[in-house]
Protein backbone atom coordinates (compact mmCIF):
# COMPACT_ATOMS: atom_id res chain seq x y z
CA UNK A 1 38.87 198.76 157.04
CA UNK A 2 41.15 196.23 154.75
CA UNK A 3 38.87 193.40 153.71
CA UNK A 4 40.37 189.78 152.89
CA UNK A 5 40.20 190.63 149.10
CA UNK A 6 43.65 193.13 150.10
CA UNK A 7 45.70 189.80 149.72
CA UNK A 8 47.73 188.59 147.75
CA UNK A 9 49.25 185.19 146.92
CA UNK A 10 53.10 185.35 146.44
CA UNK A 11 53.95 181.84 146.63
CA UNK A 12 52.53 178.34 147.30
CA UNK A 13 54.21 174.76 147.52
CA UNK A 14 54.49 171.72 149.57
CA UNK A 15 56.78 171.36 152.38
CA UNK A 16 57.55 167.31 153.14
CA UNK A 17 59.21 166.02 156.15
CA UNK A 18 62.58 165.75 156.70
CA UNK A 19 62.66 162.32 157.54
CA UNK A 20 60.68 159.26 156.33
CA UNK A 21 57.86 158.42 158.19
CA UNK A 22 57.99 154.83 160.09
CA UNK A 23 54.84 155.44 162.10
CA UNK A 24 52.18 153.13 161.03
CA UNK A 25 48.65 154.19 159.80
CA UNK A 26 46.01 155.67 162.41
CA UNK A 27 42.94 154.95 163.41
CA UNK A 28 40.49 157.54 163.80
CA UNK A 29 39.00 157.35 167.56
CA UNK A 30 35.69 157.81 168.44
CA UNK A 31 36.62 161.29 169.96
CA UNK A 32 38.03 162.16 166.64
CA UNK A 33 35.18 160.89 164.52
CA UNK A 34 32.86 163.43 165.55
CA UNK A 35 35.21 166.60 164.12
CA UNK A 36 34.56 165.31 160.77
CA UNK A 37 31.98 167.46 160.49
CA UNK A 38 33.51 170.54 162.29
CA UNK A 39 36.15 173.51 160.16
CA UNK A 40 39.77 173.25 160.82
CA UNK A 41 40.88 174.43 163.87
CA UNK A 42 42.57 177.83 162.83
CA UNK A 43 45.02 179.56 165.02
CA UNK A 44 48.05 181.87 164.72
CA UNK A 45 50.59 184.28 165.86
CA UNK A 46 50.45 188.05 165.33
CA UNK A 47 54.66 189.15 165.09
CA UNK A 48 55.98 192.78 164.88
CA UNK A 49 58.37 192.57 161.28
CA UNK A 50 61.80 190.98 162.17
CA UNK A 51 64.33 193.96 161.83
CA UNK A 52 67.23 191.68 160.89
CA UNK A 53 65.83 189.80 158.60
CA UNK A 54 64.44 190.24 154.73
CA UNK A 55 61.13 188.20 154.05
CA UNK A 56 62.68 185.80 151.72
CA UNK A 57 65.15 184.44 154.26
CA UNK A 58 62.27 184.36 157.10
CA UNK A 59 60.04 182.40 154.43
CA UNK A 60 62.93 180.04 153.52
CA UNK A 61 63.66 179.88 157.36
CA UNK A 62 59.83 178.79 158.19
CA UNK A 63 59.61 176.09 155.54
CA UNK A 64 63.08 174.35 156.84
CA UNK A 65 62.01 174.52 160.29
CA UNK A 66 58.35 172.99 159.14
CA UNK A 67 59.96 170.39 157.54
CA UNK A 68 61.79 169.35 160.79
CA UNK A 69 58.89 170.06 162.66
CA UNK A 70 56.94 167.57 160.48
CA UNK A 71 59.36 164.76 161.52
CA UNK A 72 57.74 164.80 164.54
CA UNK A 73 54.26 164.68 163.73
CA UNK A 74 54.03 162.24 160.87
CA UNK A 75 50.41 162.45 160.56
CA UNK A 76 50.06 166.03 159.90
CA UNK A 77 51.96 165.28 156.36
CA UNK A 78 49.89 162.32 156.31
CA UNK A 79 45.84 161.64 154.17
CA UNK A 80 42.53 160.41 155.25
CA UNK A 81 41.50 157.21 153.77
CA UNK A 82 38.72 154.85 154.25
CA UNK A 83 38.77 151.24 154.14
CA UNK A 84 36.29 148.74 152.99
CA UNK A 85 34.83 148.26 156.23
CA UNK A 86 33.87 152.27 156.55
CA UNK A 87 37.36 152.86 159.43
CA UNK A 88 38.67 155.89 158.44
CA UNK A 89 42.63 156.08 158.98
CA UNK A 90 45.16 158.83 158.61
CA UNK A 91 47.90 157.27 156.17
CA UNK A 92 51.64 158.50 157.46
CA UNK A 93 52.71 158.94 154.15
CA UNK A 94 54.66 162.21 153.99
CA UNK A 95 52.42 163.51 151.20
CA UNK A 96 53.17 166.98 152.85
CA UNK A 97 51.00 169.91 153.98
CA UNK A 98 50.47 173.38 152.19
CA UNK A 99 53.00 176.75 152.81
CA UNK A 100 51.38 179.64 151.77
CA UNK A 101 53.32 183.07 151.31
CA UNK A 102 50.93 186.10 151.49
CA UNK A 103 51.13 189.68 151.13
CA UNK A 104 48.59 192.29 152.16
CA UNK A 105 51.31 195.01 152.79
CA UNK A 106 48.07 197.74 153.12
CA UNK A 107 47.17 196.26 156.70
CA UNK A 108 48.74 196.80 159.73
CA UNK A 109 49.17 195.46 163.45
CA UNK A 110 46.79 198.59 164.40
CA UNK A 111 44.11 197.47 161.83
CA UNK A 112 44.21 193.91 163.26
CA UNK A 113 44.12 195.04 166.91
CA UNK A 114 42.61 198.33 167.27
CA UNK A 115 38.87 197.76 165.91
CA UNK A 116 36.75 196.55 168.78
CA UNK A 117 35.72 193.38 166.52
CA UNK A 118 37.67 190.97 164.47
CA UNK A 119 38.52 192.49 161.55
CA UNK A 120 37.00 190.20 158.14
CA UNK A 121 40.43 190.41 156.94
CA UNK A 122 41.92 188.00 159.51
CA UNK A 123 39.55 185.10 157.21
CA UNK A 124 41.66 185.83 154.52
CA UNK A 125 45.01 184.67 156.53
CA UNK A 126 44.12 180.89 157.36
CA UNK A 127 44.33 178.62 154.03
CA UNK A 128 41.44 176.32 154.79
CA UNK A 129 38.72 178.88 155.77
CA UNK A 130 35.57 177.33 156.04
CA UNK A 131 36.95 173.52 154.99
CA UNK A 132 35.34 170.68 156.71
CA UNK A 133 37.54 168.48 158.01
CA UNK A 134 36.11 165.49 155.97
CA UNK A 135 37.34 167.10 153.40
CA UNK A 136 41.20 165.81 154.83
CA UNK A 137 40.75 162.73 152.56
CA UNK A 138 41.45 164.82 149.43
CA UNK A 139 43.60 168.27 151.12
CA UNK A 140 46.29 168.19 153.34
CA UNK A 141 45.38 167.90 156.83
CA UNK A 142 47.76 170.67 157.84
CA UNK A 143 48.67 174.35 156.24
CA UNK A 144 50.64 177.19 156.98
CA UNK A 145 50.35 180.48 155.86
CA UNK A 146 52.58 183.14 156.41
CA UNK A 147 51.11 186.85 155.68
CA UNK A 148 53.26 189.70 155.33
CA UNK A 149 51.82 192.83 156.61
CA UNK A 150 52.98 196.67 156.50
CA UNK A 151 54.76 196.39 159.87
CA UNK A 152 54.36 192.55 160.77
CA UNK A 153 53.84 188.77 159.85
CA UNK A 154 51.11 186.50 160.67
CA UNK A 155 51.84 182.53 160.82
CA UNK A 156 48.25 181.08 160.67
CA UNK A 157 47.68 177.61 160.59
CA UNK A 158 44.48 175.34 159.89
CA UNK A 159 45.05 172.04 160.96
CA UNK A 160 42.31 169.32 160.60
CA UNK A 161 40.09 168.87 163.96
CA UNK A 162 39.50 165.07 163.32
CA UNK A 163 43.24 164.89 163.73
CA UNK A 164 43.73 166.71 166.61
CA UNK A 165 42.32 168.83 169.54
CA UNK A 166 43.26 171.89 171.45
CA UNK A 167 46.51 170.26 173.17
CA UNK A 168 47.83 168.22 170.60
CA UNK A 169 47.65 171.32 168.16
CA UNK A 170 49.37 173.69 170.68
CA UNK A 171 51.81 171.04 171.18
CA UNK A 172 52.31 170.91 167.48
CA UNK A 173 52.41 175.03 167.34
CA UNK A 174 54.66 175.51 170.40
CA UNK A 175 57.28 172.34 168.89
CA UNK A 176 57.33 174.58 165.25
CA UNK A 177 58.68 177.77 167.17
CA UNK A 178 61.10 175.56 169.61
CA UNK A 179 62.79 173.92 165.95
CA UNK A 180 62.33 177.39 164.51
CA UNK A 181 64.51 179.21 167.40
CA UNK A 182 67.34 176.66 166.97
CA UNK A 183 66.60 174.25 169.53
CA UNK A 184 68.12 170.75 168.85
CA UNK A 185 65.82 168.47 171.58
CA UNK A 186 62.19 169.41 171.82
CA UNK A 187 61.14 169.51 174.98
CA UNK A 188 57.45 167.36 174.56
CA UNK A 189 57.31 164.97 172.34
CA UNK A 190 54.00 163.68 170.96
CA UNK A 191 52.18 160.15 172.00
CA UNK A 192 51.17 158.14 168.78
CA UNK A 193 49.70 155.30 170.25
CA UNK A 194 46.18 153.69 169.54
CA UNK A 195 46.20 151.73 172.06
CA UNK A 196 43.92 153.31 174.22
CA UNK A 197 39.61 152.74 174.62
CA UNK A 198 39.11 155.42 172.92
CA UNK A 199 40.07 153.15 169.81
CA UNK A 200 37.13 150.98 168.47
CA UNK A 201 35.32 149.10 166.01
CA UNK A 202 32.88 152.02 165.67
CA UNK A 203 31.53 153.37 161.69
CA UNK A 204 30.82 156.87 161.31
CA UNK A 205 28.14 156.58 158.51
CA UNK A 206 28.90 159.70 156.26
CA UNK A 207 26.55 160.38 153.31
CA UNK A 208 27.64 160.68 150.20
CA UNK A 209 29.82 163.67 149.66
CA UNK A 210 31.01 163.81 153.55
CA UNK A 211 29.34 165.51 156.24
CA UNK A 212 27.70 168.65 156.04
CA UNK A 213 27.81 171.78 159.12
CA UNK A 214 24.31 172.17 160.35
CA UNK A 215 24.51 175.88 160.45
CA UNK A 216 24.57 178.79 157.69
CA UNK A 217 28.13 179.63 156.81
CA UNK A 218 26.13 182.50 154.99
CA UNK A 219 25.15 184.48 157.92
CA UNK A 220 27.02 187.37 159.70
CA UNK A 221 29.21 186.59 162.48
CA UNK A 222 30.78 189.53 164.57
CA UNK A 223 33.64 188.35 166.25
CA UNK A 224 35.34 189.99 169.73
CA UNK A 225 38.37 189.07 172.01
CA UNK A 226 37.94 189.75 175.39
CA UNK A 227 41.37 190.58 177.40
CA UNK A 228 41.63 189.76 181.09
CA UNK A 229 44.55 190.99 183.04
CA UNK A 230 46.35 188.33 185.46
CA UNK A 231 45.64 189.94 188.08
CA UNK A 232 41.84 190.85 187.09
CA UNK A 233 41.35 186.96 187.33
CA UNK A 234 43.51 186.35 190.31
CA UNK A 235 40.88 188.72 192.06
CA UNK A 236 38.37 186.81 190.53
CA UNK A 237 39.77 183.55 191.64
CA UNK A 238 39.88 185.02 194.84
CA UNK A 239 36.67 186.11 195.07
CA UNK A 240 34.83 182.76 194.15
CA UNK A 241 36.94 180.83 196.65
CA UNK A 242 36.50 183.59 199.41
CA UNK A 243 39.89 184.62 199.79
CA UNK A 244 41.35 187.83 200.60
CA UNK A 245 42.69 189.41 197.68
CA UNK A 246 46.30 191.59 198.37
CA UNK A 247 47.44 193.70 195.90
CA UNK A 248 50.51 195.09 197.31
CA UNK A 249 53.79 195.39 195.67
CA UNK A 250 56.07 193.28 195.18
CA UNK A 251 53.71 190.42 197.80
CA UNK A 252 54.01 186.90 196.66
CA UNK A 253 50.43 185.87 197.76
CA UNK A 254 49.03 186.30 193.98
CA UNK A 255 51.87 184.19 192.77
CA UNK A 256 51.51 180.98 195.33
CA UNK A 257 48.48 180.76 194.92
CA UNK A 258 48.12 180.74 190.89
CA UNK A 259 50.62 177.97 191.52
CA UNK A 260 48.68 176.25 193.81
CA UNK A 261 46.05 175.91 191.23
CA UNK A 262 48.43 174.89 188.58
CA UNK A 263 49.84 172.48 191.01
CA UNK A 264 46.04 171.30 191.88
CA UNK A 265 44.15 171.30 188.30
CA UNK A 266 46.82 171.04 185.50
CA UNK A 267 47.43 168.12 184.79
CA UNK A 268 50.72 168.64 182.73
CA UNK A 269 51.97 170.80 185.23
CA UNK A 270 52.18 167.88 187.32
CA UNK A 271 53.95 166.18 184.65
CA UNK A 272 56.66 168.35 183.73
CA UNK A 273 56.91 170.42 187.19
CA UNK A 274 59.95 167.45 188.19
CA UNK A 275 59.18 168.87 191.79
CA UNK A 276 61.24 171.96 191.54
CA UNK A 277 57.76 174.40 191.98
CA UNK A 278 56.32 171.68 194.58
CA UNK A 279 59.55 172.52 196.21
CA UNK A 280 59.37 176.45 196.63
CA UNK A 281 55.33 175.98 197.06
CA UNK A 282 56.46 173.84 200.30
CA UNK A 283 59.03 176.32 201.42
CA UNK A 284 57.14 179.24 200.98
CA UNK A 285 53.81 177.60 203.04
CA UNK A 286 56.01 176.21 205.62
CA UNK A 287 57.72 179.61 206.25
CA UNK A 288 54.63 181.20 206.29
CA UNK A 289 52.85 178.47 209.10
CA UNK A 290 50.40 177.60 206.31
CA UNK A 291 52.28 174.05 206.50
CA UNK A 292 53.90 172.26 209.18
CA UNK A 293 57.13 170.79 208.67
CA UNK A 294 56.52 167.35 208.03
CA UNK A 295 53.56 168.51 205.42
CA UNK A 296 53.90 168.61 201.95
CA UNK A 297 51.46 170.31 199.21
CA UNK A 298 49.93 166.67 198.44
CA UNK A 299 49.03 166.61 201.95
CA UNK A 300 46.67 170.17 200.98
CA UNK A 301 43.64 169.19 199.71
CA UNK A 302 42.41 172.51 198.39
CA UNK A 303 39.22 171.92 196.20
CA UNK A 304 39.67 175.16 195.07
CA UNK A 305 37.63 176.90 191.95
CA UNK A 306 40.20 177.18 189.28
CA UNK A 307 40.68 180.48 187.34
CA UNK A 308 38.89 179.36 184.48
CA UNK A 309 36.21 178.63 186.29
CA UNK A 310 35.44 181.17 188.04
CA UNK A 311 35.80 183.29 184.57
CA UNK A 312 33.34 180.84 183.30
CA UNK A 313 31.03 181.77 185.64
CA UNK A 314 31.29 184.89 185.44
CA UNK A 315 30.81 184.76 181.74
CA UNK A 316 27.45 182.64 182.18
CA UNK A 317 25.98 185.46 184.54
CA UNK A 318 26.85 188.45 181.95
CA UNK A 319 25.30 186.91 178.98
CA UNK A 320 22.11 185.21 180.52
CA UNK A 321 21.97 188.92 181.80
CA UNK A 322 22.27 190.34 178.56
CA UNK A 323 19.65 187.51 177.09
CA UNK A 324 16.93 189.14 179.13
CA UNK A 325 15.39 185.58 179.69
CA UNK A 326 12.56 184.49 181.80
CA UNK A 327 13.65 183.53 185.07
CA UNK A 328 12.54 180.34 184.46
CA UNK A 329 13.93 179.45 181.29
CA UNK A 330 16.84 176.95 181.30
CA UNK A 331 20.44 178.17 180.47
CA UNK A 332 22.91 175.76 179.32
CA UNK A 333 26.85 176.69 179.96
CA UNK A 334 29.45 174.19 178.00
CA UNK A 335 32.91 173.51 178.76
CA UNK A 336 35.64 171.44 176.98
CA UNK A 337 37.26 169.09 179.40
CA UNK A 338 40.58 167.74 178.83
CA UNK A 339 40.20 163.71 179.39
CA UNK A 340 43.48 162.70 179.01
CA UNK A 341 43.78 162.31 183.03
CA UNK A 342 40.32 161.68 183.59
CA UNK A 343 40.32 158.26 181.76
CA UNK A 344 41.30 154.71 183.33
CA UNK A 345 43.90 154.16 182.49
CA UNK A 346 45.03 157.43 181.96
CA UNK A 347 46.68 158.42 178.72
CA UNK A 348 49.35 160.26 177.93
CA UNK A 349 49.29 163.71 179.01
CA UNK A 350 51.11 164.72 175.33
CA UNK A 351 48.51 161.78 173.46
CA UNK A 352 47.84 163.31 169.98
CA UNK A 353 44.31 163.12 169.18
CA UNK A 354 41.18 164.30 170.24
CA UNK A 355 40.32 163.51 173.96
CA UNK A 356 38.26 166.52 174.80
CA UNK A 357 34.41 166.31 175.80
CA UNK A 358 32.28 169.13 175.92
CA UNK A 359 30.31 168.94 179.81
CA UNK A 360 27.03 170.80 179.76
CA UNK A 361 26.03 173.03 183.08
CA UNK A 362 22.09 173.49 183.68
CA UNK A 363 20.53 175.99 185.63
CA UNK A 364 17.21 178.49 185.27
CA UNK A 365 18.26 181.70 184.55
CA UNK A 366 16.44 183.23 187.63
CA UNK A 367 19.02 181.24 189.80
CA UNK A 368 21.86 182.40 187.71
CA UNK A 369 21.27 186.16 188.25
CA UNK A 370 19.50 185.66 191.88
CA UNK A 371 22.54 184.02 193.50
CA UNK A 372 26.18 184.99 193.52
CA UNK A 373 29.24 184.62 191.38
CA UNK A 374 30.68 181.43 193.84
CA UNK A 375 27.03 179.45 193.72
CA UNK A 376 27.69 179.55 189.66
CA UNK A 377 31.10 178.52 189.70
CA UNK A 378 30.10 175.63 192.20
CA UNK A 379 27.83 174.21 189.46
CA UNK A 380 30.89 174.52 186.98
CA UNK A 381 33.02 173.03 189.32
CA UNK A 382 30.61 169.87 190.96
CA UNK A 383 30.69 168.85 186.77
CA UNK A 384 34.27 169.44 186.25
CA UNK A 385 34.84 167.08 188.98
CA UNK A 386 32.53 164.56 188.90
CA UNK A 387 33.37 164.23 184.95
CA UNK A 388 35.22 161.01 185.54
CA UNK A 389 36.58 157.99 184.11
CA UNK A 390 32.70 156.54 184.24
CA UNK A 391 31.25 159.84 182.94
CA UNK A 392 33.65 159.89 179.56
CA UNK A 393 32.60 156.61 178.82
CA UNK A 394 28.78 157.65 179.12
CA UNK A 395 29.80 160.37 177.10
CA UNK A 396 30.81 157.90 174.37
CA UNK A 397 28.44 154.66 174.09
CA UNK A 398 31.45 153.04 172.37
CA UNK A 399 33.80 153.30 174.76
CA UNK A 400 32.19 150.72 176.56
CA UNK A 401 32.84 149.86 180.15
């Protein structure tokens, strides 16, 4: 199997936004403070090699369309910096984030997906493996690195956690394709403010050096991605809420309700839906007698277990399984909440930042095998739920009340 010492470095260099930054500096929150201690958040796209175009021009193409992309997020070309009261700030100062050209032209899309574990080679394709996100006072708090393979290209990027979570790096991702297709008007743009409670006069005390991760790097880690069909977890779904599951062709059941669940639990869904799928939801239940005319979908109150719940729960049952654990010992199952919506006042569904807290689920592992799939769900769900404006804030002492 190719290792990560198979690549090579063609080309490295800094790619700047196209425009001058106006935005002003940034505080760090007290959601972001935290990351400080945590590795970049790494993430990229696996592509089959574009048969129209040479590398060179899809290189040159990449670092054009980063540099417009940049425009939009200032403080991803931006630098930590601390002042003399300990507030660490990001600085929008266009100082520009790291493109890195690769080759390892000896591994292919098979090696990467065929071996039943992550393949060590995949390390080799994200710039800042193993960097601490302190460490974005010094290094660029963004990179991209684009690998060329035998028969593909990975675009990896490591982008600093203290700056942003899950959704605001997505965003960041999904804007860099939408500029690199062509598209003149992105379609979300980011929320800059720091105007929020999650903004305080809170000090992260950080000894000398920055923070350290309170594990050992050193150890072996065996990686795995686990692939669920749609429809395996629309049965699944259906199955923790006691619904009956239809599988026959061509029958819309499957896809009203996944919507009703997007319609119900995601929050930008409700943002950008501009009523169009409330619309056919309405039509489709009212044609079916599952609404009355003068009903709309608001009006349904479904309290349903979302899809990623009731994977979660599944998940919790196979591995306390696989622990072997007395049936008394305590199992802990954690979730990342999004609290964008949950706070009061709410922020912006697009807010860049982090605004994620991780819930914790208890329950003895005798009760976790013993009862079924719904009764673990419910105790994923009842947290979910109840993880309100009030429970963020007891989440975070300095958020206050």
């Amino acid at each position: 199997m190719p290792s990560a010492t198979s690549l090579t470095i063609v080309s490295k260099c800094t790619v700047f936004p196209d425009r001058k930054s106006t935005l002003q500096d940034l505080k760090l929150s007290v959601s972001d403070l935290p990351m400080l201690s945590c590795h970049y958040i790494q993430k990229g796209g696996l592509f089959t090699r574009p048969p129209t175009l040479s590398m060179d021009s899809l290189i040159s193409h990449l670092k054009q369309s980063l540099s417009q992309t940049l425009s939009h997020f200032p403080p991803l070309a931006g630098r930590f910096n601390t002042d003399s009261d300990g507030h660490i700030y990001i600085t929008c100062n266009d100082a520009g984030v790291d493109f890195i050209h690769a080759t390892a032209t000896n591994i292919s899309i098979q090696d990467i997906l065929y071996p039943l574990h992550v393949p060590d080679c995949i390390r080799g394709f994200f710039t800042f493996e193993s960097t601490v996100s302190y460490q974005g006072h010094y290094k660029p708090i963004l990179a991209v690195q684009v690998t060329e393979l035998a028969d593909g290209v990975f675009i990896g990027c490591s982008m600093n956690h203290s700056v942003t979570d899950g959704t605001s790096f997505w965003n960041f991702f999904n804007t860099f394709a939408e500029v690199s297709r062509g598209i003149d008007k992105i379609s979300r743009k980011a929320d800059f403010s720091r105007n929020s409670i999650l903004v305080s006069e809170a000090v992260l005390k950080v000894p000398q050096g920055g923070p350290q991760v309170t594990f050992n790097e050193n150890e072996p880690l065996s990686e795995r991605i686990f692939s669920f069909s749609r429809e395996a977890i629309l049965k699944l779904k259906s199955k923790v809420n006691s619904k009956k599951w239809s599988q026959n062709p061509g029958d819309t059941d499957a896809d009203v309700v996944e919507l009703m669940g997007k319609e119900s639990n995601d929050a930008l869904f409700q943002i950008h839906n501009s009523g169009k799928m409330t619309a056919i939801l309405e039509s489709w239940l009212i044609k079916n007698a599952v609404l009355k005319p003068q009903e709309t979908v608001s009006n349904l109150q479904t309290g349903e277990i979302s899809s990623f719940q009731s994977l979660c729960a599944l998940l919790w049952r196979a591995v306390t399984r696989a622990r072997n654990l007395n049936p008394s010992k305590t199992t802990t199952f954690r979730m990342a909440v999004n609290c964008r919506h949950r706070l009061n006042p709410k922020l912006d569904p697009l807010y860049f930042g982090n605004a994620i807290q991780s819930i914790p689920t208890y329950a003895p592992a005798g009760d976790v095998l013993s009862r079924d799939l719904r009764w673990c769900a419910e105790q994923l769900n009842k947290n979910v739920v109840a993880h309100n404006d009030g429970m963020v804030r007891r989440f975070r002492p300095g958020l206050g009340k």
